[in-house]
N, C-alpha and C. Protein backbone atom coordinates (compact mmCIF):
# COMPACT_ATOMS: atom_id res chain seq x y z
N UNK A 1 26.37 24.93 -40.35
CA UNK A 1 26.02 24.13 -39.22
C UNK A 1 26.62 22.75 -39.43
N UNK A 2 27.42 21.99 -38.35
CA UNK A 2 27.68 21.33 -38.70
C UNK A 2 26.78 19.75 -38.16
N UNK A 3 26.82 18.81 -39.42
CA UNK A 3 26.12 17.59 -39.25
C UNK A 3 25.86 16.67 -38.02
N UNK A 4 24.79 16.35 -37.31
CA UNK A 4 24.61 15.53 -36.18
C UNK A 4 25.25 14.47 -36.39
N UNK A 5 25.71 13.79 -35.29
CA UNK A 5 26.04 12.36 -35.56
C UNK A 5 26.05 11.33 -34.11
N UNK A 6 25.16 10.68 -34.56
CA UNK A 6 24.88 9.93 -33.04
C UNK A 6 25.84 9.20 -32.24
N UNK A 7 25.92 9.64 -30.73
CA UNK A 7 26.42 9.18 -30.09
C UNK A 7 26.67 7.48 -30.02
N UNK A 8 28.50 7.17 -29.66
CA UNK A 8 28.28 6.01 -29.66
C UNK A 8 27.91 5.45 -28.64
N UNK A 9 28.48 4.02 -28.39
CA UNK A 9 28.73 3.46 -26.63
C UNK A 9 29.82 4.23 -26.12
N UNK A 10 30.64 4.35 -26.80
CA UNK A 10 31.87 4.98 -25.95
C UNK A 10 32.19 6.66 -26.02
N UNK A 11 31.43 6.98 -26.45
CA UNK A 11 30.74 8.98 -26.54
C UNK A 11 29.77 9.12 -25.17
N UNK A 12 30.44 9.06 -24.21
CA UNK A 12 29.40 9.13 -22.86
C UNK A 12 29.39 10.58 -22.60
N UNK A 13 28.91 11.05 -23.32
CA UNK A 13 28.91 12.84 -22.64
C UNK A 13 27.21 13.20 -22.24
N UNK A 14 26.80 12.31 -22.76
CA UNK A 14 25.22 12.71 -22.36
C UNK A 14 24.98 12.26 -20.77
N UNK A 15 25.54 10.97 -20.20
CA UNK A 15 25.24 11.01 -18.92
C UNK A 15 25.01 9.87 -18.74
N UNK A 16 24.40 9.12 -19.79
CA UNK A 16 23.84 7.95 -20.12
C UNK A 16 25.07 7.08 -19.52
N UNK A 17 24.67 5.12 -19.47
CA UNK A 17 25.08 4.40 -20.08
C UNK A 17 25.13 3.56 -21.24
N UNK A 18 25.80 2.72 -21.55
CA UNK A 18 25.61 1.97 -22.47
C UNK A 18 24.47 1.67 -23.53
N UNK A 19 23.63 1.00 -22.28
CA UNK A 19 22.05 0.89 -22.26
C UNK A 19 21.48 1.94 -23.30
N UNK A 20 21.84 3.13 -22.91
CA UNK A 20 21.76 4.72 -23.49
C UNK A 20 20.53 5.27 -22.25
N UNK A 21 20.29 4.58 -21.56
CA UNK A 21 19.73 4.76 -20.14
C UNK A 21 20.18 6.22 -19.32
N UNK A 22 19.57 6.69 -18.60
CA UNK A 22 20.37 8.06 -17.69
C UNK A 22 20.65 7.25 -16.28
N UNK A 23 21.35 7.73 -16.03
CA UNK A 23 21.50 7.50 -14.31
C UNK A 23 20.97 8.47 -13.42
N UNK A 24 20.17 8.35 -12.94
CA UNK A 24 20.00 9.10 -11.29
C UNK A 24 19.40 8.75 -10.72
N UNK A 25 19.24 9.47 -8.87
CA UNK A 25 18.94 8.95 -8.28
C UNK A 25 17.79 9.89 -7.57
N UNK A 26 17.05 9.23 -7.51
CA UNK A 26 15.99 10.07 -6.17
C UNK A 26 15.58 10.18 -4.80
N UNK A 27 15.34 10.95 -4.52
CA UNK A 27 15.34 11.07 -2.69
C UNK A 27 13.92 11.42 -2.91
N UNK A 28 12.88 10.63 -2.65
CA UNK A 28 11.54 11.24 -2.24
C UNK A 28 11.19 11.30 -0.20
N UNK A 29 12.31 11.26 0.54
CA UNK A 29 12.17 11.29 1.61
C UNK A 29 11.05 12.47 2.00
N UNK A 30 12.15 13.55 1.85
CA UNK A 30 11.27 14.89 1.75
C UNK A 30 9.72 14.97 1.71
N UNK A 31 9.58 14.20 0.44
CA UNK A 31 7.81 14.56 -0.16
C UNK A 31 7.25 13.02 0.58
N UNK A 32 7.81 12.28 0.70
CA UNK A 32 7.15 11.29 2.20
C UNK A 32 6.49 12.12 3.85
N UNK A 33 7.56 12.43 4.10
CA UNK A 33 7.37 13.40 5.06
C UNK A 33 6.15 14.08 4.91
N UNK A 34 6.07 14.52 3.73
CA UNK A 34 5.16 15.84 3.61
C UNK A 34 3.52 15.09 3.36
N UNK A 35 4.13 14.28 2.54
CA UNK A 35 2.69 13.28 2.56
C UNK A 35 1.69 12.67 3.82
N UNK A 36 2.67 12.04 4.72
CA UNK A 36 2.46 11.61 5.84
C UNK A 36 2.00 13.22 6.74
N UNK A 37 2.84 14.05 6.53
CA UNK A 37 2.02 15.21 7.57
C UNK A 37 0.83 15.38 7.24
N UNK A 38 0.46 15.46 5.67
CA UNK A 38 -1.02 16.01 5.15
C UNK A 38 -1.74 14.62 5.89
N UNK A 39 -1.45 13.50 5.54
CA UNK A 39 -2.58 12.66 5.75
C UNK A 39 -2.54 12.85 7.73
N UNK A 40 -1.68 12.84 8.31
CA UNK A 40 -2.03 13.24 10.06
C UNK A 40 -2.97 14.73 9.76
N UNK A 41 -2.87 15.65 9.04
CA UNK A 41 -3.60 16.64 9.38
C UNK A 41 -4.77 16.65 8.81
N UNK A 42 -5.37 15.82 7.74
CA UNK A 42 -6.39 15.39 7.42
C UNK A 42 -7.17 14.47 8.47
N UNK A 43 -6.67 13.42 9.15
CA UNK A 43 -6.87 12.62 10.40
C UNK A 43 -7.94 13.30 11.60
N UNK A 44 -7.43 14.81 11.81
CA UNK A 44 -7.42 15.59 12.44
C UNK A 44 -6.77 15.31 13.87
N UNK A 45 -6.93 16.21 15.16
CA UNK A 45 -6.40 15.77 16.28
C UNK A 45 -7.40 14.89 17.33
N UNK A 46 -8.77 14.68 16.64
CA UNK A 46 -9.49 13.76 17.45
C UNK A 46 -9.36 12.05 16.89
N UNK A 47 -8.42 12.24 16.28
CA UNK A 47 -8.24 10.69 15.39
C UNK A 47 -7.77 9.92 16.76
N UNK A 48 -8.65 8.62 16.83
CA UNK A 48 -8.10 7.18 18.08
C UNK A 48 -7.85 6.71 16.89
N UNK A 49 -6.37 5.76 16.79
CA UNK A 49 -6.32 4.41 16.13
C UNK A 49 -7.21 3.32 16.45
N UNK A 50 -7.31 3.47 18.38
CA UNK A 50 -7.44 2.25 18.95
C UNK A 50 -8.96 1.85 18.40
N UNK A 51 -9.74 3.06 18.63
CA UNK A 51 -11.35 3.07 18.52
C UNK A 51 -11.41 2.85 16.95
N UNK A 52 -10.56 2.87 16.23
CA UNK A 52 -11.17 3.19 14.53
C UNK A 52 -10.85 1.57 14.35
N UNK A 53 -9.91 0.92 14.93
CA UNK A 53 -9.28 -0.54 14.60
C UNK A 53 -10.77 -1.01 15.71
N UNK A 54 -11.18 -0.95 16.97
CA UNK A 54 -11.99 -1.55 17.47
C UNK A 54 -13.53 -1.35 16.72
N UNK A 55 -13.72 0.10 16.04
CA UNK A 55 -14.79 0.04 14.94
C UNK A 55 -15.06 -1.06 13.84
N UNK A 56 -13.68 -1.47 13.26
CA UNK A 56 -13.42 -1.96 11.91
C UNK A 56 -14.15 -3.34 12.71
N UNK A 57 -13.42 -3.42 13.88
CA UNK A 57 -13.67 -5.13 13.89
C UNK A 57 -15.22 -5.22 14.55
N UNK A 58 -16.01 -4.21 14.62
CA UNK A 58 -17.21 -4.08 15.17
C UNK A 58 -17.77 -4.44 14.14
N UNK A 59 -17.33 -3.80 13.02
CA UNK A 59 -18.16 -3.66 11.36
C UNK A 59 -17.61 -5.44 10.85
N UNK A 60 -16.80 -5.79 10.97
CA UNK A 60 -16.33 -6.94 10.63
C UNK A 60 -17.59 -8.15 11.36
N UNK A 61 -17.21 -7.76 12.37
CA UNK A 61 -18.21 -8.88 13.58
C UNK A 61 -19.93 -8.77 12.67
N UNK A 62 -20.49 -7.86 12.67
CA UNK A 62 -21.62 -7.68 12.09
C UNK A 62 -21.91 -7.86 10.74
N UNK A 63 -21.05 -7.87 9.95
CA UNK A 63 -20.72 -8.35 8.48
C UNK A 63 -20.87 -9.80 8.43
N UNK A 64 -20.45 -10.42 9.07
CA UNK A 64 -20.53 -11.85 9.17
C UNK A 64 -21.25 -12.81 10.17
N UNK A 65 -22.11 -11.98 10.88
CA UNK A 65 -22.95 -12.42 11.90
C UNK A 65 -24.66 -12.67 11.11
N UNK A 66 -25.48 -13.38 11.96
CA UNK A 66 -26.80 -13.85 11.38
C UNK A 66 -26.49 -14.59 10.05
N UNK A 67 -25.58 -15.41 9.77
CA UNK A 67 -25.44 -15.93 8.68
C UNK A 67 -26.04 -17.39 8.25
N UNK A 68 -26.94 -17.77 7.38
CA UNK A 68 -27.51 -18.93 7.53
C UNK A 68 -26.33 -19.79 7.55
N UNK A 69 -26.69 -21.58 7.28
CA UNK A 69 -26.26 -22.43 7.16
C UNK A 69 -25.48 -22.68 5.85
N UNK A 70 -25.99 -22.27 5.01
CA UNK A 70 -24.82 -22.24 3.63
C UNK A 70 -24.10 -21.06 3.53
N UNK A 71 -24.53 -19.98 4.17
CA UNK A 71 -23.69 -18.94 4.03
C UNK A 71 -22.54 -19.43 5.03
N UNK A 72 -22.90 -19.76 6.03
CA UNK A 72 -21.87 -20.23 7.47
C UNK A 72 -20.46 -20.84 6.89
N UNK A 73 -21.20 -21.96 5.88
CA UNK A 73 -20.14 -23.01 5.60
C UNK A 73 -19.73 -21.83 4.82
N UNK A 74 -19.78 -21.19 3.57
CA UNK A 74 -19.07 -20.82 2.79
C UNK A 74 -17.76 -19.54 3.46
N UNK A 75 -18.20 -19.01 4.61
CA UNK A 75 -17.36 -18.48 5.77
C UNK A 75 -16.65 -19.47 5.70
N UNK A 76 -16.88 -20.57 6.66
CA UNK A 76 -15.89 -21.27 6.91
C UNK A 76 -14.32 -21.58 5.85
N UNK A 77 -15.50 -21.81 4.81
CA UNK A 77 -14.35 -22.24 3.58
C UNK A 77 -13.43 -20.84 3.27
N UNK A 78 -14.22 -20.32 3.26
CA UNK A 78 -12.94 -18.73 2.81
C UNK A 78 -12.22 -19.06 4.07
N UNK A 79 -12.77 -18.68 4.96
CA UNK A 79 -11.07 -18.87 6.14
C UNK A 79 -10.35 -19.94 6.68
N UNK A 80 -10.80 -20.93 5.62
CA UNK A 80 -9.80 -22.60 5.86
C UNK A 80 -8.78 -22.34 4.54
N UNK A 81 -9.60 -21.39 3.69
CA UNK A 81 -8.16 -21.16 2.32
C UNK A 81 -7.34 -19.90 2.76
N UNK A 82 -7.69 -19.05 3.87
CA UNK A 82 -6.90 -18.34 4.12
C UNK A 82 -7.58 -16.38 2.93
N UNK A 83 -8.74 -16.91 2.79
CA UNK A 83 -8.62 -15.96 2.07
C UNK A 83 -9.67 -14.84 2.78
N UNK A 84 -10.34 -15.23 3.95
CA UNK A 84 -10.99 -14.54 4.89
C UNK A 84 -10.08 -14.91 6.24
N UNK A 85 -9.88 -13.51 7.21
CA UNK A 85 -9.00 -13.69 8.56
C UNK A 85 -10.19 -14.57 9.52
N UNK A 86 -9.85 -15.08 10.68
CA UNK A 86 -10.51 -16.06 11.16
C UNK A 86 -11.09 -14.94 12.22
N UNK A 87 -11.82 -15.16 12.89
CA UNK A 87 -12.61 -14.19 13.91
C UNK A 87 -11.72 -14.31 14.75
N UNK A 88 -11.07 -12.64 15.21
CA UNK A 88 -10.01 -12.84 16.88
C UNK A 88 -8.95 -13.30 16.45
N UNK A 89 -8.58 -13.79 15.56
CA UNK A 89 -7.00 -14.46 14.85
C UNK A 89 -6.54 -13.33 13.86
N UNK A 90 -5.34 -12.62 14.17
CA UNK A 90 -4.65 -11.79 13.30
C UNK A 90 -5.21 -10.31 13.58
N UNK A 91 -6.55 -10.26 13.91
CA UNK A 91 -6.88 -8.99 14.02
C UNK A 91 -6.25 -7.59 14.98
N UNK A 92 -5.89 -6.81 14.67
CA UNK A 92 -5.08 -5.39 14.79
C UNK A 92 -5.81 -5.76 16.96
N UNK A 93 -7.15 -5.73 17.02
CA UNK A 93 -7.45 -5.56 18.16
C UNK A 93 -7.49 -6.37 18.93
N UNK A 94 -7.79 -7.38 18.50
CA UNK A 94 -7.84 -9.17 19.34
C UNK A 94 -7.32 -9.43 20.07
C-alpha cells in the first residue's frame, strides 16, 4: 500500500480551495416551496389574514387598555424609545 501524503495548495483534486474549504452551492428553492405549501395547508382553507391581523390588534388594544397612571407613563416611555409600536401607527390594520 502505498503511503498517504497530504494534499498541498496546489494538489486541487479534492474540490477544495486553498482555504482547503469545498465549494458548492445550494438551491433550497424547492424545499421553500414545500415549506410554504405545508404551512398554507396547516392554515387550513378557512384562514382570513384580514380577521387574524384585526384579532392581533384587538388583543393588542386590550393588552394595554385599563392601565393605571404609572403603568400609562411607562407605555408611553416604551413607545417614545421606539421599543413598543404606537397605537394605529405602523399597525398591519390601521
Amino acid at each position: 500500500m502505498a503511503p498517504h501524503t497530504p494534499a498541498t495548495p496546489d494538489d486541487n483534486t479534492s474540490g477544495a480551495d486553498a482555504s482547503g474549504l469545498a465549494d458548492f452551492t445550494l438551491d433550497l428553492t424547492s424545499q421553500e416551496v414545500l415549506r410554504r405549501a405545508h404551512v398554507m395547508e396547516a392554515l387550513g382553507p378557512h384562514w382570513n389574514p384580514l380577521q387574524t391581523l384585526q384579532d392581533e390588534d384587538a388583543a393588542h388594544h386590550l393588552l394595554y387598555s385599563g392601565l393605571d397612571t404609572q403603568q400609562q407613563q411607562l407605555h408611553d416611555d416604551l413607545v417614545a424609545a421606539g421599543i413598543l409600536p404606537a397605537r394605529g401607527h405602523g399597525r398591519a390594520t390601521a
